[in-house]
N, C-alpha and C. Protein backbone atom coordinates (compact mmCIF):
# COMPACT_ATOMS: atom_id res chain seq x y z
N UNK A 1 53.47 78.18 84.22
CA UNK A 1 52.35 77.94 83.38
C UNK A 1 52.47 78.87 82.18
N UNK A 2 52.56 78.09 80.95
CA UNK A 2 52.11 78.90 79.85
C UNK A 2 50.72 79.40 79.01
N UNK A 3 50.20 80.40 78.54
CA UNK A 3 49.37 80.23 77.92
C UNK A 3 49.99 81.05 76.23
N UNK A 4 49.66 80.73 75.42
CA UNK A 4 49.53 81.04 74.08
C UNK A 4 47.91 82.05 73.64
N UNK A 5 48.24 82.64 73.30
CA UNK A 5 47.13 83.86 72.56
C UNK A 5 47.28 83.56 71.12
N UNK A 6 45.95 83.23 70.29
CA UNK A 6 46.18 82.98 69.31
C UNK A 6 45.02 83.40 68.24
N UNK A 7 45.32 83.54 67.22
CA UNK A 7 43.93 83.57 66.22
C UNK A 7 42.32 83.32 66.67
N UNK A 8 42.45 82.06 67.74
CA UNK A 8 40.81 81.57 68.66
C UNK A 8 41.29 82.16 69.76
N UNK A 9 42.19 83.13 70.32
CA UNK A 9 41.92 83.36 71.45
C UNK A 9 42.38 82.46 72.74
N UNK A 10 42.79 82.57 74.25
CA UNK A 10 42.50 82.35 74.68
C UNK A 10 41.37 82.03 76.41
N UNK A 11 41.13 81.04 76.57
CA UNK A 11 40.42 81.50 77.81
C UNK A 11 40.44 80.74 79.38
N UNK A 12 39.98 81.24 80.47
CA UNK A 12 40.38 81.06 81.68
C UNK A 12 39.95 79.46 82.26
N UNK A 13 39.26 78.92 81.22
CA UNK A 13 37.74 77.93 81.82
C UNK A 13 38.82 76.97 82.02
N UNK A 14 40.08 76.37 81.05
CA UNK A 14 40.50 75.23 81.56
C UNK A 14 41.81 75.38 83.23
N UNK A 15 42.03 76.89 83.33
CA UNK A 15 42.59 77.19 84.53
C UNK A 15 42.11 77.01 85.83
N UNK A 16 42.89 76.67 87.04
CA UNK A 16 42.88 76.53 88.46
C UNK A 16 42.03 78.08 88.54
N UNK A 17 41.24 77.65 89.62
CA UNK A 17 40.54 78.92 89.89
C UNK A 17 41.14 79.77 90.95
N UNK A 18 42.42 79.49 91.35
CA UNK A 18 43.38 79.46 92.31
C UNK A 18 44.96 80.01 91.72
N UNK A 19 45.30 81.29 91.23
CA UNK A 19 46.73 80.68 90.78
C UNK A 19 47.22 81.80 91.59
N UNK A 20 47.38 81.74 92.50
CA UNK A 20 48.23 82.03 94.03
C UNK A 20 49.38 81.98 93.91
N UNK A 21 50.79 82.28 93.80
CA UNK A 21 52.10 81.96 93.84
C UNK A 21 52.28 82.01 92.11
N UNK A 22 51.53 81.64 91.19
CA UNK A 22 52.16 80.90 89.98
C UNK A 22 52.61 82.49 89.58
N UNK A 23 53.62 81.93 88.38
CA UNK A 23 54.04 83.00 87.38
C UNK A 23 53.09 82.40 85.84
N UNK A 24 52.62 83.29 85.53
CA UNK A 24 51.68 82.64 83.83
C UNK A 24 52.41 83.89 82.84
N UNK A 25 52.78 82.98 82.07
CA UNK A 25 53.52 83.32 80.70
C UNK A 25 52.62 83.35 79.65
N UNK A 26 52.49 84.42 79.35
CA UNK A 26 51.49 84.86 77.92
C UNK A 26 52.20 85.48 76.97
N UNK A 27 52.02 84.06 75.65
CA UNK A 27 52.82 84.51 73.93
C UNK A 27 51.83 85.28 73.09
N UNK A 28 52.12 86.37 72.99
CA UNK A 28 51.23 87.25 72.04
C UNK A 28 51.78 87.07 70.60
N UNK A 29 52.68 86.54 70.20
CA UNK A 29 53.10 86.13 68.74
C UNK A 29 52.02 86.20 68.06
N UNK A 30 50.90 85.62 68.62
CA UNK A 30 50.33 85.44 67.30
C UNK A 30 49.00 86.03 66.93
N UNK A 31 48.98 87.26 67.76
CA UNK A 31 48.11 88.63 67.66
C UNK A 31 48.39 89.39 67.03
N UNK A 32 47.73 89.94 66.03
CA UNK A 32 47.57 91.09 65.49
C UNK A 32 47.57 92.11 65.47
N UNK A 33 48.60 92.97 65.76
CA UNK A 33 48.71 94.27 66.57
C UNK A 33 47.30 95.07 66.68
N UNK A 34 46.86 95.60 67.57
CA UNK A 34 45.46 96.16 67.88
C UNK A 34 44.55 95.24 68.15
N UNK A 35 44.68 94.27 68.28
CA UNK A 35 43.48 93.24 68.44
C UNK A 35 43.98 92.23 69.65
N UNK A 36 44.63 93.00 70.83
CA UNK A 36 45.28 92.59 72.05
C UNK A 36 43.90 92.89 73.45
N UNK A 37 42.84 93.11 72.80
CA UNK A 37 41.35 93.69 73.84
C UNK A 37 41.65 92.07 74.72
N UNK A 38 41.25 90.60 73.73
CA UNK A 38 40.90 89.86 74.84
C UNK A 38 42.21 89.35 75.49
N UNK A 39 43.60 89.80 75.12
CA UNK A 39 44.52 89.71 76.21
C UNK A 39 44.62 90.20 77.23
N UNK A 40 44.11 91.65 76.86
CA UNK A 40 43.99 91.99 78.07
C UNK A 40 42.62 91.76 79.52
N UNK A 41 41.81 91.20 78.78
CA UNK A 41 40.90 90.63 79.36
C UNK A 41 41.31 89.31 80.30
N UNK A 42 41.84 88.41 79.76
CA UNK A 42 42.38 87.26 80.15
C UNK A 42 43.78 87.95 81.51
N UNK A 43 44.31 88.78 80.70
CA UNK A 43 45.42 89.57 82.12
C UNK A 43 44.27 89.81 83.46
N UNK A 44 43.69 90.49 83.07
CA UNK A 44 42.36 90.97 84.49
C UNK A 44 42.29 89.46 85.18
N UNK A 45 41.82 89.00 84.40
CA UNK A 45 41.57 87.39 84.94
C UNK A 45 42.61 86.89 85.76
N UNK A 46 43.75 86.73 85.32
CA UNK A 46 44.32 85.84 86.32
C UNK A 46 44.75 86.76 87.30
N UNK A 47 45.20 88.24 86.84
CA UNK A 47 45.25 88.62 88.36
C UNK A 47 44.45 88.93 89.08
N UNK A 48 43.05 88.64 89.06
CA UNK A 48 41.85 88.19 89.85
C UNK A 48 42.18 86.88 90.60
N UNK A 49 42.41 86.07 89.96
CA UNK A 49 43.07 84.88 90.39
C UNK A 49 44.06 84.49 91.28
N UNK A 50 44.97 85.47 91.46
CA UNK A 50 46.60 85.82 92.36
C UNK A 50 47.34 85.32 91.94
N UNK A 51 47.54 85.45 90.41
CA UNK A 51 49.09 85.11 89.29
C UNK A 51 49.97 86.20 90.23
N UNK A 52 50.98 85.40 90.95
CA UNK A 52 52.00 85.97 91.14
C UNK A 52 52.52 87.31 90.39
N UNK A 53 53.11 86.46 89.43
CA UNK A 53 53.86 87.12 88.36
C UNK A 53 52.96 87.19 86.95
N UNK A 54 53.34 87.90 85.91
CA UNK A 54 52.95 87.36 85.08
C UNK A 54 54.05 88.08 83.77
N UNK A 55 54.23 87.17 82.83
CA UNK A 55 55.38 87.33 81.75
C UNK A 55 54.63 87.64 80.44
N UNK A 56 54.72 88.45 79.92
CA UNK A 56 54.06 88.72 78.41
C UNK A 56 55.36 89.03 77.38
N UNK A 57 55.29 88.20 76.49
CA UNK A 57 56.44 87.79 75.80
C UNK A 57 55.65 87.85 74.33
N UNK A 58 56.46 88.10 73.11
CA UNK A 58 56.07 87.93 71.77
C UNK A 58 55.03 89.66 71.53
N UNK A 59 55.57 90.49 71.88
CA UNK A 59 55.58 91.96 71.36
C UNK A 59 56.60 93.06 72.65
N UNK A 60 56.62 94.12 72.08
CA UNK A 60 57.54 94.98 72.67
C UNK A 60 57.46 95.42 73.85
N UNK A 61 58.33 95.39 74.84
CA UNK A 61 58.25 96.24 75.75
C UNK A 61 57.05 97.40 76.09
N UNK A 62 56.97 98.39 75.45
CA UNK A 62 55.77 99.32 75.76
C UNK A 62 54.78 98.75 75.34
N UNK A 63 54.33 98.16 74.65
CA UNK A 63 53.56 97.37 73.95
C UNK A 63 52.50 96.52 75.15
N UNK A 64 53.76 96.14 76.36
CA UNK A 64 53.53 94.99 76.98
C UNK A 64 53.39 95.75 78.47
N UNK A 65 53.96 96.73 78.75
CA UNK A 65 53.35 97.99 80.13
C UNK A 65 51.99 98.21 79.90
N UNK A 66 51.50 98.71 78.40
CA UNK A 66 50.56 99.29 78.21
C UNK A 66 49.71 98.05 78.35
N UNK A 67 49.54 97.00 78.19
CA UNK A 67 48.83 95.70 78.19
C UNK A 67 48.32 95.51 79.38
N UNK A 68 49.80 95.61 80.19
CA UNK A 68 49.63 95.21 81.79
C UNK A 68 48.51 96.27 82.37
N UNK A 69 48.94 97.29 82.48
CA UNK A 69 48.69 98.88 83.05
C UNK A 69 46.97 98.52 82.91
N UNK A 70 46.99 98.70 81.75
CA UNK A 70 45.51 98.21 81.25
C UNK A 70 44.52 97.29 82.18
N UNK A 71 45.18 96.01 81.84
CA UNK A 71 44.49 94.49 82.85
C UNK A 71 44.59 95.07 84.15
N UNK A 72 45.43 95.55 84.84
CA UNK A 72 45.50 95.91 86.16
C UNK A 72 44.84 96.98 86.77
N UNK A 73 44.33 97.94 85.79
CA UNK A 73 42.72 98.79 86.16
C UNK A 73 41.97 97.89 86.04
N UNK A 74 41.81 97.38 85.18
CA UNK A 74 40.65 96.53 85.16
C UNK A 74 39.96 95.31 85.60
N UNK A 75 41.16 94.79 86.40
CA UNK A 75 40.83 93.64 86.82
C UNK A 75 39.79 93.64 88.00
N UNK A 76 39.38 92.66 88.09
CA UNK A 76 37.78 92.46 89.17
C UNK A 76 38.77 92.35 90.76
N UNK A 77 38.19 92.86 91.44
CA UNK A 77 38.87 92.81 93.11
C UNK A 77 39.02 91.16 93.43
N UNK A 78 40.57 90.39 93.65
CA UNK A 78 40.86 89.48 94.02
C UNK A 78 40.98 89.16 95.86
N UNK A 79 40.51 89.86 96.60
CA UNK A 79 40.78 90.52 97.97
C UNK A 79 42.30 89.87 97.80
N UNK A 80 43.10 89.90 97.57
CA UNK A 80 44.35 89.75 97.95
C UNK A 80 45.19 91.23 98.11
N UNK A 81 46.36 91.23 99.29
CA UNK A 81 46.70 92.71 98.83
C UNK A 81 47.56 92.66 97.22
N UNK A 82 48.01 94.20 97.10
CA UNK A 82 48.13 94.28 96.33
C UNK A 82 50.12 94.62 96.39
């Protein structure tokens, strides 16, 4: 599953409320450096959800730890382990 981050943003409403196993691919291309808040919001989200994996592509490496690191304090308790 891909999602795109873009100028409007994106959000969880048209996603499975379920993503158990999946890997979700998130393109930050087209963010504005510093203005990555509701990516990382949307990260919390699906791993609330049980995104397997998840791929953040379209900015740098540290760029993209610090993103994760972030969503993953913050995310809401999925009871799944961890």
């Amino acid at each position: 599953m891909k999602l795109r981050i873009g100028a409007a943003g994106a959000t969880t409403q048209n996603l499975p409320g379920d993503l158990t196993g999946q890997v979700v691919t998130i393109d930050l291309r087209h963010v504005d450096p510093g203005h990555d808040s509701g990516a990382a919001e949307l990260l919390s989200e699906l791993i609330a959800r049980g995104a397997a994996r998840l791929v953040i592509s379209g900015t740098d490496d540290a760029s993209a730890r610090a993103l994760l690191a972030s969503a993953q304090h913050d995310a809401p308790p999925s009871g799944l382990a961890a």
